[in-house]
N, C-alpha and C. Protein backbone atom coordinates (compact mmCIF):
# COMPACT_ATOMS: atom_id res chain seq x y z
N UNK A 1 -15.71 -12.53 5.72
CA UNK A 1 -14.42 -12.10 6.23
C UNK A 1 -13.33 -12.59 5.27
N UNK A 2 -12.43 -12.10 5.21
CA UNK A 2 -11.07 -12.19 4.68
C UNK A 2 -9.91 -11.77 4.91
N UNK A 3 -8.63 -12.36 4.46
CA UNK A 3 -7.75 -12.20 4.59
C UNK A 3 -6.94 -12.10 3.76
N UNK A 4 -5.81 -11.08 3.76
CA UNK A 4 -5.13 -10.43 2.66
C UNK A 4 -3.59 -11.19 3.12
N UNK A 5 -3.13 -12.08 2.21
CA UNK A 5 -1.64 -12.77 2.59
C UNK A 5 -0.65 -11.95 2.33
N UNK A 6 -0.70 -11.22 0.68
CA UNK A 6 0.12 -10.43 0.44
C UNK A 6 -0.02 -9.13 -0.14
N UNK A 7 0.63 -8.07 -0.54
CA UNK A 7 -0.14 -6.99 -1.62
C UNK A 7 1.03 -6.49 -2.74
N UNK A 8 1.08 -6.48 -3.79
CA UNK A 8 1.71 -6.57 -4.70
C UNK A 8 1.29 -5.39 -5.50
N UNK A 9 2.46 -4.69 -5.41
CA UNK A 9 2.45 -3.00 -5.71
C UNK A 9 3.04 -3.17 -7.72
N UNK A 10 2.31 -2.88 -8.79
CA UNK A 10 2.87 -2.83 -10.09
C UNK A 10 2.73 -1.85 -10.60
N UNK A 11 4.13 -0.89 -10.77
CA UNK A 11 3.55 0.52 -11.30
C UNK A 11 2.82 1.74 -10.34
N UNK A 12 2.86 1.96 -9.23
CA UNK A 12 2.23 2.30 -8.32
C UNK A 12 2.90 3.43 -8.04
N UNK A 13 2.62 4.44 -7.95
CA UNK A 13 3.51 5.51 -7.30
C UNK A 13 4.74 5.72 -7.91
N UNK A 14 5.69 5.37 -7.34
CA UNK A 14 7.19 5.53 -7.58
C UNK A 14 7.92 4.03 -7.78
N UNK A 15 6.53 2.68 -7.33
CA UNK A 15 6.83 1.58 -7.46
C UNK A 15 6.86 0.96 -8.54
N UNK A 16 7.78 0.32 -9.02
CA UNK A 16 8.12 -0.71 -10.57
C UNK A 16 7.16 -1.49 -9.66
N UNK A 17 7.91 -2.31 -9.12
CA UNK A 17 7.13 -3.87 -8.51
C UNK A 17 7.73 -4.08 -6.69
N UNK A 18 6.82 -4.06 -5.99
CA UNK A 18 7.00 -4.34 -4.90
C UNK A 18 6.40 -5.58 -4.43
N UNK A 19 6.12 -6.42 -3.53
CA UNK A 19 5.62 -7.55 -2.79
C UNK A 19 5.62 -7.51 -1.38
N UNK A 20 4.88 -7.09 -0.73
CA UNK A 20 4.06 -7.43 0.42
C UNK A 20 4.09 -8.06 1.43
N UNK A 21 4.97 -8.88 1.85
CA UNK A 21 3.89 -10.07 2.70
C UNK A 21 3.22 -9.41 3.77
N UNK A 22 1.81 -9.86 4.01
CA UNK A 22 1.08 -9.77 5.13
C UNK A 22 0.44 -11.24 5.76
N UNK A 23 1.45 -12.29 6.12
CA UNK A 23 1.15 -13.34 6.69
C UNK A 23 1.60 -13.49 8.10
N UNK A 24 1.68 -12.52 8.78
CA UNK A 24 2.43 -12.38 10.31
C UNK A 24 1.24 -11.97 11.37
N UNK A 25 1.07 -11.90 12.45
CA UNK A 25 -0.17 -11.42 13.10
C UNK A 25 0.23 -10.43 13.46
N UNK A 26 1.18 -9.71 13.57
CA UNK A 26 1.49 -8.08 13.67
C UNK A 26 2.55 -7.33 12.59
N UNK A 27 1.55 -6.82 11.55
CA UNK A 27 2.35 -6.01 10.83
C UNK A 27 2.88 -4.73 10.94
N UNK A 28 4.62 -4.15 10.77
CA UNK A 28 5.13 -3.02 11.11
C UNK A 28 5.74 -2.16 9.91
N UNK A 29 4.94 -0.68 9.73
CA UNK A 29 5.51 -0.31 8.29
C UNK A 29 6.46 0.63 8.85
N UNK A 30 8.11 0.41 8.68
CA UNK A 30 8.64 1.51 9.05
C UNK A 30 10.07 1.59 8.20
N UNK A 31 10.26 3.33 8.12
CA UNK A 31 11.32 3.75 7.19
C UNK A 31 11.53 5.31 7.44
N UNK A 32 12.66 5.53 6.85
CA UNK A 32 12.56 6.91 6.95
C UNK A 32 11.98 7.96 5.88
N UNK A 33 11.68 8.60 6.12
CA UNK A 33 10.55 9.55 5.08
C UNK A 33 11.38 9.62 3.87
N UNK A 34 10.13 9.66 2.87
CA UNK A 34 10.73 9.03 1.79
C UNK A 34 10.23 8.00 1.31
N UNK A 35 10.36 7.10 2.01
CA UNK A 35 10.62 5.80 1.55
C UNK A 35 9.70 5.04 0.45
N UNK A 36 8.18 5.39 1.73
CA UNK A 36 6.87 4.49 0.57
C UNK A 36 6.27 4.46 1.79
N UNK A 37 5.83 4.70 2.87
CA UNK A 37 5.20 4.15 3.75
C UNK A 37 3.91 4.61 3.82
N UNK A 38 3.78 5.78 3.23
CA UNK A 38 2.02 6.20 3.02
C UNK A 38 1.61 5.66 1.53
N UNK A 39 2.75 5.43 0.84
CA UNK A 39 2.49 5.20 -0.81
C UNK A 39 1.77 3.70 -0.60
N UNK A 40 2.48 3.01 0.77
CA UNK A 40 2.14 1.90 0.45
C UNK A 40 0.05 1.83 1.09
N UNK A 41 0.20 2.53 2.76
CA UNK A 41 -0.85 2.60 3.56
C UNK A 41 -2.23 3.00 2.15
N UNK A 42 -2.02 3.98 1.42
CA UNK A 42 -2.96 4.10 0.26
C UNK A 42 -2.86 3.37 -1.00
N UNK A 43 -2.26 2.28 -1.18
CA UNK A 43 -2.42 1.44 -2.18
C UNK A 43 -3.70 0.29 -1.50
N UNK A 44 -3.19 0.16 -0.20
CA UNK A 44 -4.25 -0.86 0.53
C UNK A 44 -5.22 -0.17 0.80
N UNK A 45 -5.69 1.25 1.06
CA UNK A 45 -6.76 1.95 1.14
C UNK A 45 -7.57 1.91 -0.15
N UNK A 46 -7.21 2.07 -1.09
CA UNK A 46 -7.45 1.48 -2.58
C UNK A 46 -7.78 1.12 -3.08
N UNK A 47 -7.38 -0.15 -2.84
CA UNK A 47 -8.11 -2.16 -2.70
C UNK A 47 -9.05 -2.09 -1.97
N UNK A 48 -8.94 -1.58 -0.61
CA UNK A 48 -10.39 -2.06 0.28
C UNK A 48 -11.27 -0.60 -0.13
N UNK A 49 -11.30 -0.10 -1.29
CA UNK A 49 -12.31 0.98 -1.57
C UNK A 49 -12.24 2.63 -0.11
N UNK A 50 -11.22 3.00 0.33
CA UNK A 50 -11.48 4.25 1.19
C UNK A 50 -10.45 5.05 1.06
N UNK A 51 -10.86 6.06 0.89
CA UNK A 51 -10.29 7.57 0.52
C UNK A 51 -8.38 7.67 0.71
N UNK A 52 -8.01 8.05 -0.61
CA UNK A 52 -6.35 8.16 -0.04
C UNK A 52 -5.87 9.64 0.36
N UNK A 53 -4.79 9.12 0.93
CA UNK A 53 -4.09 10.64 1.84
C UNK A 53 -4.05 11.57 0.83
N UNK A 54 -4.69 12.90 0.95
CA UNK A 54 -4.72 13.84 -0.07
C UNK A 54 -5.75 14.04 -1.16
N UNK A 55 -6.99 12.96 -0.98
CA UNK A 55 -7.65 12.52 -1.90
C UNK A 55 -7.44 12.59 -3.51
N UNK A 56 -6.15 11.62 -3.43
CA UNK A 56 -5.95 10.97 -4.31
C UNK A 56 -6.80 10.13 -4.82
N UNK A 57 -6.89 9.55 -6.02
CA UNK A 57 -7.22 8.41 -6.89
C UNK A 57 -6.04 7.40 -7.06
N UNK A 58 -6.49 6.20 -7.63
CA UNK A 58 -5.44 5.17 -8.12
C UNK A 58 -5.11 5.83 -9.07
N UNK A 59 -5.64 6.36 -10.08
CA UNK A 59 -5.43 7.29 -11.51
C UNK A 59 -4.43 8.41 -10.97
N UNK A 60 -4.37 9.16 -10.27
CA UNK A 60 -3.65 10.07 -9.81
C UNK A 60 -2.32 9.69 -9.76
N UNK A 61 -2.29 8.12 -9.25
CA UNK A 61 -0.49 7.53 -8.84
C UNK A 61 0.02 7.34 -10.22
């Protein structure tokens, strides 16, 4: 088992550099469209190896 504290976006999408924290026991991704909120949900799909929205690749971003 493991645990992910933070996730640190470099170059990613539309992202220069983003930072993460995931040290809270309930995490909430919210914004208005646009923003990053699936950019981010498939960067962590990514990392843990499962299919991104659109079947994308990391190569694709």
């Amino acid at each position: 088992m493991f645990h992910l504290q933070s996730l640190e976006l470099l170059h990613w999408d539309y992202c220069q550099r983003v930072t993460l924290p995931l040290d809270g026991a309930i995490i909430t991704i919210a914004g208005p469209n646009g923003s990053g909120k699936t950019t981010l949900l498939d960067a962590m799909r990514t990392l843990l190896g499962l299919e991104c929205s659109g079947g994308r690749t990391y190569k694709t971003y």
